[in-house]
N, C-alpha and C. Protein backbone atom coordinates (compact mmCIF):
# COMPACT_ATOMS: atom_id res chain seq x y z
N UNK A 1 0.82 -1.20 0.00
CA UNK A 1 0.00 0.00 0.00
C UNK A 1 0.86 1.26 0.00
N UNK A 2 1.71 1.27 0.86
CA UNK A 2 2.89 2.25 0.74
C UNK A 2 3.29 2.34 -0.65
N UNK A 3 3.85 1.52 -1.41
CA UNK A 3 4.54 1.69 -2.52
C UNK A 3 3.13 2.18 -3.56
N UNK A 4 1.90 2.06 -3.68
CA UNK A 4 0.99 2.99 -4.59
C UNK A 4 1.36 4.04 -4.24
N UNK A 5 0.95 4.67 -2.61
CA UNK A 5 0.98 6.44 -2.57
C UNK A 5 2.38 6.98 -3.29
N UNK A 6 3.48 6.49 -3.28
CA UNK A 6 5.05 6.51 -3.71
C UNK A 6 4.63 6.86 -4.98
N UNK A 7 3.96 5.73 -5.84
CA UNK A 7 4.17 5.81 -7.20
C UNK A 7 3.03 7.33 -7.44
N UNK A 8 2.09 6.83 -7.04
CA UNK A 8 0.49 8.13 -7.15
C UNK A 8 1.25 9.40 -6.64
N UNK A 9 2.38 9.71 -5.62
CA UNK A 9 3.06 11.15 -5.40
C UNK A 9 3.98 11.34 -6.37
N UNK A 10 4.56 10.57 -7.38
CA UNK A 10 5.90 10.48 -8.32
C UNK A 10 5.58 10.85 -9.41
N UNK A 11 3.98 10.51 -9.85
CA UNK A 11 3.05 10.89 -11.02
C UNK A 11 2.64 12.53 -10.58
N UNK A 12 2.24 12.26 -9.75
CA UNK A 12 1.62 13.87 -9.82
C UNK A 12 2.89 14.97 -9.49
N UNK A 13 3.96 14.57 -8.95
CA UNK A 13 5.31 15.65 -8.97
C UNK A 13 5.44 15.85 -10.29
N UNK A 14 5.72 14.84 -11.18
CA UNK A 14 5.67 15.21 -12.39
C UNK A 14 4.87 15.67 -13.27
N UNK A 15 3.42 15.68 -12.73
CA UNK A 15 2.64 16.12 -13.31
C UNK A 15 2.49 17.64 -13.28
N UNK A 16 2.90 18.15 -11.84
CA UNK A 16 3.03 19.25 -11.42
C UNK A 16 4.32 20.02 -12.46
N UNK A 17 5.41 19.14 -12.18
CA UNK A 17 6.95 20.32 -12.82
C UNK A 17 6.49 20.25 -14.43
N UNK A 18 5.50 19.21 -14.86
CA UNK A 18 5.81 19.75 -16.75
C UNK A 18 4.68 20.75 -16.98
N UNK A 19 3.60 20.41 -15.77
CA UNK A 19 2.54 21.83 -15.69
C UNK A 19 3.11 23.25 -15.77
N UNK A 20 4.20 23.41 -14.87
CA UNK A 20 4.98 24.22 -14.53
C UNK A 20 5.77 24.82 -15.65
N UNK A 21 6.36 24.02 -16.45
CA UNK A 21 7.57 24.17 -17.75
C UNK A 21 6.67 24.17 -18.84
N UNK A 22 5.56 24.02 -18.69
CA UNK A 22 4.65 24.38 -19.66
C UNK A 22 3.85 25.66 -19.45
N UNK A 23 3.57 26.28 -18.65
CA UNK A 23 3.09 27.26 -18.39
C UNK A 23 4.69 28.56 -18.10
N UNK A 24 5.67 28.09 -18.09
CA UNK A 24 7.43 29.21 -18.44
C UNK A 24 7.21 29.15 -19.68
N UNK A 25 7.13 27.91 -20.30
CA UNK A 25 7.59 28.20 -21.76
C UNK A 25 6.35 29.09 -22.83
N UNK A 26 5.16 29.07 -22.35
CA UNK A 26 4.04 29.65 -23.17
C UNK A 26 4.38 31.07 -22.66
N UNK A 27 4.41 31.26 -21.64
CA UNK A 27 4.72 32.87 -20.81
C UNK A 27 6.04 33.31 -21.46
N UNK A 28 6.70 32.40 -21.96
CA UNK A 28 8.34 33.28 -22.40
C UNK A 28 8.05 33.40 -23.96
N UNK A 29 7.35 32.57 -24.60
CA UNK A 29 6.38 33.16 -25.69
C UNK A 29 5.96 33.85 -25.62
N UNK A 30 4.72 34.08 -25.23
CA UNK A 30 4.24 35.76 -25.35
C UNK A 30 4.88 37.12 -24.84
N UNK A 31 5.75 36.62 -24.16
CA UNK A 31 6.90 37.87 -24.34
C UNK A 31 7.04 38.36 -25.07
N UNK A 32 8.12 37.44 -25.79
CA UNK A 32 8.81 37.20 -27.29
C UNK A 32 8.29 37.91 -27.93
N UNK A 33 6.33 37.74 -28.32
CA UNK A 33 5.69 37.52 -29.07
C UNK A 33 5.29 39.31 -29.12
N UNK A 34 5.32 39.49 -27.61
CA UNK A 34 5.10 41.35 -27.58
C UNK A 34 6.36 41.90 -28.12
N UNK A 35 7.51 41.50 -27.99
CA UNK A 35 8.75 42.03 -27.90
C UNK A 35 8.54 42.12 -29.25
N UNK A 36 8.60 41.73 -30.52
CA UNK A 36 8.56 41.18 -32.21
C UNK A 36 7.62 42.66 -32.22
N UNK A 37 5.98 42.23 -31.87
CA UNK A 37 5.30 43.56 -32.24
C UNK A 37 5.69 44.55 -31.93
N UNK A 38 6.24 44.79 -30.82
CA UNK A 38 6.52 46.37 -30.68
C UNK A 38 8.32 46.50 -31.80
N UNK A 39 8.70 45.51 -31.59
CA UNK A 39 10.30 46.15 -32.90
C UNK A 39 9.59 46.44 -34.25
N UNK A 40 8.31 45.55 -35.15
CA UNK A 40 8.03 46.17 -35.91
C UNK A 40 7.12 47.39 -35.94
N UNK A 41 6.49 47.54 -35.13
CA UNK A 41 5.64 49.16 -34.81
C UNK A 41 6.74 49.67 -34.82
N UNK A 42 7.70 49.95 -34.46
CA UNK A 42 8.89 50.91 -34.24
C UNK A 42 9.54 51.05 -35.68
N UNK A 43 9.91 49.94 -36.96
CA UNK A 43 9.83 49.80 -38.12
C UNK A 43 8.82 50.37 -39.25
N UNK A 44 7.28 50.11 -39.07
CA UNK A 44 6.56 51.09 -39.18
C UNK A 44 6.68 52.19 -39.39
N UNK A 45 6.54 52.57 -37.97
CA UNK A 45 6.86 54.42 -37.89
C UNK A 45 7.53 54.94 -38.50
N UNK A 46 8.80 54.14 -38.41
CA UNK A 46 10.32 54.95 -39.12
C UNK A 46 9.76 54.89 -40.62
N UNK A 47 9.52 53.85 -41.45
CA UNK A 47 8.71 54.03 -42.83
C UNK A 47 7.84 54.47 -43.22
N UNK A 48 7.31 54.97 -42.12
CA UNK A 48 5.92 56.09 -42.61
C UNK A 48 6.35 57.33 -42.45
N UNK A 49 7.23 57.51 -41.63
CA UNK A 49 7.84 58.99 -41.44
C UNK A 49 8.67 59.53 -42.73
N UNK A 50 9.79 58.41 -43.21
CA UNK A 50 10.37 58.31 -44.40
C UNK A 50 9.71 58.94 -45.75
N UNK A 51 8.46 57.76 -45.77
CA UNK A 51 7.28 58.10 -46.61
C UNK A 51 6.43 59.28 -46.71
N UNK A 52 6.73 59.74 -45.98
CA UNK A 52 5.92 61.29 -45.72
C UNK A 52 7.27 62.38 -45.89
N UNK A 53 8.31 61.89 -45.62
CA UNK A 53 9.54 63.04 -46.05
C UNK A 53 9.59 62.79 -47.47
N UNK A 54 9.27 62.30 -48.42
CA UNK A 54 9.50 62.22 -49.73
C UNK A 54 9.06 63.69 -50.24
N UNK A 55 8.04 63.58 -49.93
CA UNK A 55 7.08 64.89 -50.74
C UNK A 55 7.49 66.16 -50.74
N UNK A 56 8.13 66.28 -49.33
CA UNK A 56 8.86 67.73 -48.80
C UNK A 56 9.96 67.44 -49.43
N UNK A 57 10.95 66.64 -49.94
CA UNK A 57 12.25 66.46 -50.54
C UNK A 57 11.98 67.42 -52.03
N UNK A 58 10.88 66.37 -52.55
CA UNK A 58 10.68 67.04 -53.61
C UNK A 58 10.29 68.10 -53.95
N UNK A 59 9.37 68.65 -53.15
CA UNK A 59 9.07 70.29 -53.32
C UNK A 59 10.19 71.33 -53.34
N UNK A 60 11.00 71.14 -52.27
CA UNK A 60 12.54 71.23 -52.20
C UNK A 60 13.47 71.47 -53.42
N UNK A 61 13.36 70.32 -53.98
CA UNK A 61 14.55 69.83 -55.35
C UNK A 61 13.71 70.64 -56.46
């Protein structure tokens, strides 16, 4: 009887740490996943700003 609770606590430790390493690794994803959107919003901008200096170049020249 001893040796079930052993095995039934050995299952659920592990059930617990890949719960665990599964819920780091989705969370270090959506990091990531903010980190990506905001470098291209920042890419964006800079090409729309670009895109809008054209016109004044040329009025210019």
């Amino acid at each position: 009887m001893d040796s079930l609770w052993i095995v039934i606590g050995i299952i659920v430790l592990l059930v617990v740490i890949i719960g665990i390493y599964l819920w780091s690794t989705y969370n270090g994803l959506v990091r990531l996943k903010v980190r990506v959107d905001e470098a291209w919003s920042d890419i964006t901008v800079q090409l729309k700003r670009r895109a809008d200096l054209i016109p004044n170049l040329i009025e210019t020249v």
